[in-house]
Protein backbone atom coordinates (compact mmCIF):
# COMPACT_ATOMS: atom_id res chain seq x y z
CA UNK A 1 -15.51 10.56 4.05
CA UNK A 2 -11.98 10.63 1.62
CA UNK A 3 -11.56 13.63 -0.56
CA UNK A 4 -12.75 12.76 -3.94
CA UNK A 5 -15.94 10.58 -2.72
CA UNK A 6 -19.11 10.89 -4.68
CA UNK A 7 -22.16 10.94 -2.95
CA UNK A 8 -25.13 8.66 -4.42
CA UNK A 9 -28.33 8.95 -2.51
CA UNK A 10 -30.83 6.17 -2.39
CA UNK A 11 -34.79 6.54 -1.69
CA UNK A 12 -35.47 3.23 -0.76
CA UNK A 13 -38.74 0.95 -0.05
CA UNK A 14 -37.12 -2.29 1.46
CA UNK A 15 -40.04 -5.05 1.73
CA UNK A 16 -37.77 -7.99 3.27
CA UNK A 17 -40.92 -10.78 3.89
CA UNK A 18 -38.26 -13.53 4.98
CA UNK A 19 -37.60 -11.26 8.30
CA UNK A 20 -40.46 -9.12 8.14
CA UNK A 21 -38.37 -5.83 7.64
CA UNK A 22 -40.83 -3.25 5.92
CA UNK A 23 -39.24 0.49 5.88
CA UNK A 24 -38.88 3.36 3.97
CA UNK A 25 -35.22 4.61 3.86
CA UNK A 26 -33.12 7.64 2.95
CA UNK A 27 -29.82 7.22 2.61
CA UNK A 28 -26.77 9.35 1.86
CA UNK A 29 -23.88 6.74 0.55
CA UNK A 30 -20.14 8.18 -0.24
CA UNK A 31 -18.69 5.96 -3.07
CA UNK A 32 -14.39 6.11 -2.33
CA UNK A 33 -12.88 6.97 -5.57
CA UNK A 34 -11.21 3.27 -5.44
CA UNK A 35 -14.43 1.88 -5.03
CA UNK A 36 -16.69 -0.19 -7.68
CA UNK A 37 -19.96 0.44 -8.90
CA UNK A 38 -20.48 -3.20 -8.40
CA UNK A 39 -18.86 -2.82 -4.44
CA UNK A 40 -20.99 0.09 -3.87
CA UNK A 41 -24.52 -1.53 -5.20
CA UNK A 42 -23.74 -4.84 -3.22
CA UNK A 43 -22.66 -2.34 -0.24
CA UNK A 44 -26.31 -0.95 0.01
CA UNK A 45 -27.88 -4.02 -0.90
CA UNK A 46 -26.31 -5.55 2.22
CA UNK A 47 -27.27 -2.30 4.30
CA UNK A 48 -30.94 -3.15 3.15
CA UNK A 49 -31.03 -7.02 3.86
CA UNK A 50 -29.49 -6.65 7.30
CA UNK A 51 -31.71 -3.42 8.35
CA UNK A 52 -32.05 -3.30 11.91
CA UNK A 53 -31.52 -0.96 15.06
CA UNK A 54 -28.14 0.91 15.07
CA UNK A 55 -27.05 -0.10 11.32
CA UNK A 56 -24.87 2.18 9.48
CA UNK A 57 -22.09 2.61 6.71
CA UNK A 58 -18.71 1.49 7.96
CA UNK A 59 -15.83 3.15 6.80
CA UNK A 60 -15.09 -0.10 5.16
CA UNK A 61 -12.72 0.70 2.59
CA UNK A 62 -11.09 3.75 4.09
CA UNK A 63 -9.88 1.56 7.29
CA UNK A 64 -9.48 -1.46 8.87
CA UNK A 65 -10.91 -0.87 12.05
CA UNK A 66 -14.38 -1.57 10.31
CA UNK A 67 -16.76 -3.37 7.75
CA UNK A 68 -18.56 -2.05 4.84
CA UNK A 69 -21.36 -1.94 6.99
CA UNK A 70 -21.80 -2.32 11.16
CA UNK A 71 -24.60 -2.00 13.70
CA UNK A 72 -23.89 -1.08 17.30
CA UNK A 73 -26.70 -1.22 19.85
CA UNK A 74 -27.21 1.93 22.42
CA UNK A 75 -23.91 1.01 23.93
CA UNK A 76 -21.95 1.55 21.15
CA UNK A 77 -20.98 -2.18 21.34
CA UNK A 78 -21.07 -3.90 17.59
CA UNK A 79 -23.88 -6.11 16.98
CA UNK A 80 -23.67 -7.09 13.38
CA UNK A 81 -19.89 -6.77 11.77
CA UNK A 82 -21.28 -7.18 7.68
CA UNK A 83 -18.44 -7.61 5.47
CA UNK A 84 -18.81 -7.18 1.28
CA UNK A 85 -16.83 -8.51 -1.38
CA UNK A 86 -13.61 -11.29 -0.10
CA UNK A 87 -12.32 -9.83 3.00
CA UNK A 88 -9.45 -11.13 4.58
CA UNK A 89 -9.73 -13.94 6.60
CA UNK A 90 -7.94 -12.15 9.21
CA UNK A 91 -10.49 -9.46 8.98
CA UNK A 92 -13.72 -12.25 9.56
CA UNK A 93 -11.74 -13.34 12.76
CA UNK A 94 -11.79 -10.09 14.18
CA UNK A 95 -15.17 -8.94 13.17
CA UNK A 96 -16.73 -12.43 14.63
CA UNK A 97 -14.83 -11.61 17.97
CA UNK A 98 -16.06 -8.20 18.30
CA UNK A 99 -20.01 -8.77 17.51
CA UNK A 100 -22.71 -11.03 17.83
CA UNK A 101 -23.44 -11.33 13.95
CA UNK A 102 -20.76 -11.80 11.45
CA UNK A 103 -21.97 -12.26 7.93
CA UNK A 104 -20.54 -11.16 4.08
CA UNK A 105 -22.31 -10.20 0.92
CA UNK A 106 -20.40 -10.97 -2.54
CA UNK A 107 -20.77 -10.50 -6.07
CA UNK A 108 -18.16 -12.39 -6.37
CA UNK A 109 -18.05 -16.35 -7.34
CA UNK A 110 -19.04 -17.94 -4.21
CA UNK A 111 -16.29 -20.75 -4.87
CA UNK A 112 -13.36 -18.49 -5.01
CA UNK A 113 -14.37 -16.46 -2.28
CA UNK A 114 -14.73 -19.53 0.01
CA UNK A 115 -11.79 -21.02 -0.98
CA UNK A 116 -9.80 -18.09 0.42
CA UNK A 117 -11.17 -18.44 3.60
CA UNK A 118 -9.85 -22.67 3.59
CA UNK A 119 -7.40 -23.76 6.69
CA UNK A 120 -7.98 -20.03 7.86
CA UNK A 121 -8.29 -19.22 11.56
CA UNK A 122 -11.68 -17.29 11.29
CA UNK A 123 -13.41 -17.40 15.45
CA UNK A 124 -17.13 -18.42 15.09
CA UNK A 125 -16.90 -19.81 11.34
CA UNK A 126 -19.59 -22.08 11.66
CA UNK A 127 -21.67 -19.16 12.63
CA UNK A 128 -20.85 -17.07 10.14
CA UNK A 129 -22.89 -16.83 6.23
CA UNK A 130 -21.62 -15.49 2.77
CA UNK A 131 -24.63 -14.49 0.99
CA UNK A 132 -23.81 -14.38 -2.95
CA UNK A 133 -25.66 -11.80 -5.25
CA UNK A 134 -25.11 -12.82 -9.00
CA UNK A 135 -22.49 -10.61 -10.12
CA UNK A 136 -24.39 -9.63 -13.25
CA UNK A 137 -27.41 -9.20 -11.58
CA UNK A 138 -24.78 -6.83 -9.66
CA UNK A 139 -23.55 -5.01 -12.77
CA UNK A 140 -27.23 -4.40 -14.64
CA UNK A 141 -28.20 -2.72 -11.06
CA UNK A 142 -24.74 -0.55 -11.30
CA UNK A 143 -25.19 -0.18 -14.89
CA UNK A 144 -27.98 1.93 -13.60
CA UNK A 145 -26.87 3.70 -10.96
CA UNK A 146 -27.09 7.59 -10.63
CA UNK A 147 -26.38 9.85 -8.07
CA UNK A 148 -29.55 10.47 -6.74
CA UNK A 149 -31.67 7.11 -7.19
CA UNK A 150 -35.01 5.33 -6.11
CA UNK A 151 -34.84 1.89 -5.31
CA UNK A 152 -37.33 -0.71 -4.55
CA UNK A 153 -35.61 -3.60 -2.50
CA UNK A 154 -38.03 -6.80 -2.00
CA UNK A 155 -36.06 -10.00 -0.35
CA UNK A 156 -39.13 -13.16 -0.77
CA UNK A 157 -37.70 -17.41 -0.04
CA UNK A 158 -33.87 -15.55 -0.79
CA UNK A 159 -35.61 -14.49 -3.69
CA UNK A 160 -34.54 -10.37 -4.30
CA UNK A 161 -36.50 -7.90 -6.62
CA UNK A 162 -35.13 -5.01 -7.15
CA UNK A 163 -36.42 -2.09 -9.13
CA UNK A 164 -34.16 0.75 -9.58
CA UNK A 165 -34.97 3.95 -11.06
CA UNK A 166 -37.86 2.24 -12.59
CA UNK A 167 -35.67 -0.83 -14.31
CA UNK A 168 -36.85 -4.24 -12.41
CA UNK A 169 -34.18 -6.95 -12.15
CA UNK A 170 -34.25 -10.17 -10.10
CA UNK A 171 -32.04 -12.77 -8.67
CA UNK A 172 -31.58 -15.57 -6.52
CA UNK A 173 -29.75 -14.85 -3.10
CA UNK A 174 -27.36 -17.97 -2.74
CA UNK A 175 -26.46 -18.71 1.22
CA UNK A 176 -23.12 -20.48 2.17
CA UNK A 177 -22.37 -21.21 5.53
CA UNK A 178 -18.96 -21.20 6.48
CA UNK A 179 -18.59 -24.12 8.81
């Protein structure tokens, strides 16, 4: 964790009907002090859509050597390498080399963030998803962010409701596959 993080902790009901994810989650989250409150929401909001065995916080913006968010399986081998924001192409290359799943989540214009990634050596591309979040759905959810917070995440047909510390918001969950 860097000196100067905040910690924001998130009591979280994640209902995710697409992949049949239902769970009740605690989680600790340290915000970098160069980090967003719109990185940070999309952060857990990928954490929550991507829930599976072995996932965890990366170190993300603190290093290189990972993503925002990562699952290993009992080997300590990376399964899922989940990227937020516009990372480097360089950076969607390595991650797709290293695991089996390679995927981003933006609140970022989908456009732009593609467009980046044009004429770029990225390994696997036409396996690899960026899931856009509107990015003022983004900023009414970090609007109301606190440190300690309870959050209801339901994901229905890319559909996602969520209710944060009693506020309800919705959007539409765009998909854009690389290749």
């Amino acid at each position: 964790m860097a000196a100067g993080a905040t910690i924001h902790t998130f009591e979280v009901q994640l209902a995710d009907m697409d992949r049949g994810v239902y769970e009740d989650l605690d989680l600790r989250v340290a915000r970098h002090p160069s980090e967003t409150p719109a990185f940070l929401v999309t952060r857990v909001l990928a954490y929550c859509l991507e829930y599976g065995e072995g996932i965890a916080f990366g170190d993300g913006i603190a290093t290189t050597d990972e993503p925002a968010v990562i699952a290993r399986d009992l080997t300590g081998a990376i399964t899922a390498w989940i990227e937020v924001g516009a990372p480097e192409a360089d950076r969607l290359h390595h991650g797709s080399r290293l695991a089996e799943h390679t995927t981003v989540y933006t609140h970022r214009d989908p456009a732009k963030v593609l467009a980046r990634w044009d004429g770029k050596r990225i390994h696997r591309r036409e396996d690899i998803v960026l899931h856009a979040v509107d990015g003022a759905f983004v900023d009414e959810v970090a609007r109301r962010l606190e440190r300690r917070n309870r959050l209801t995440v339901t994901m229905t047909e890319r559909h996602l409701y969520v209710e944060i510390n009693g506020d309800a918001l919705d959007t539409q969950v765009t998909d854009h596959p690389l290749g």
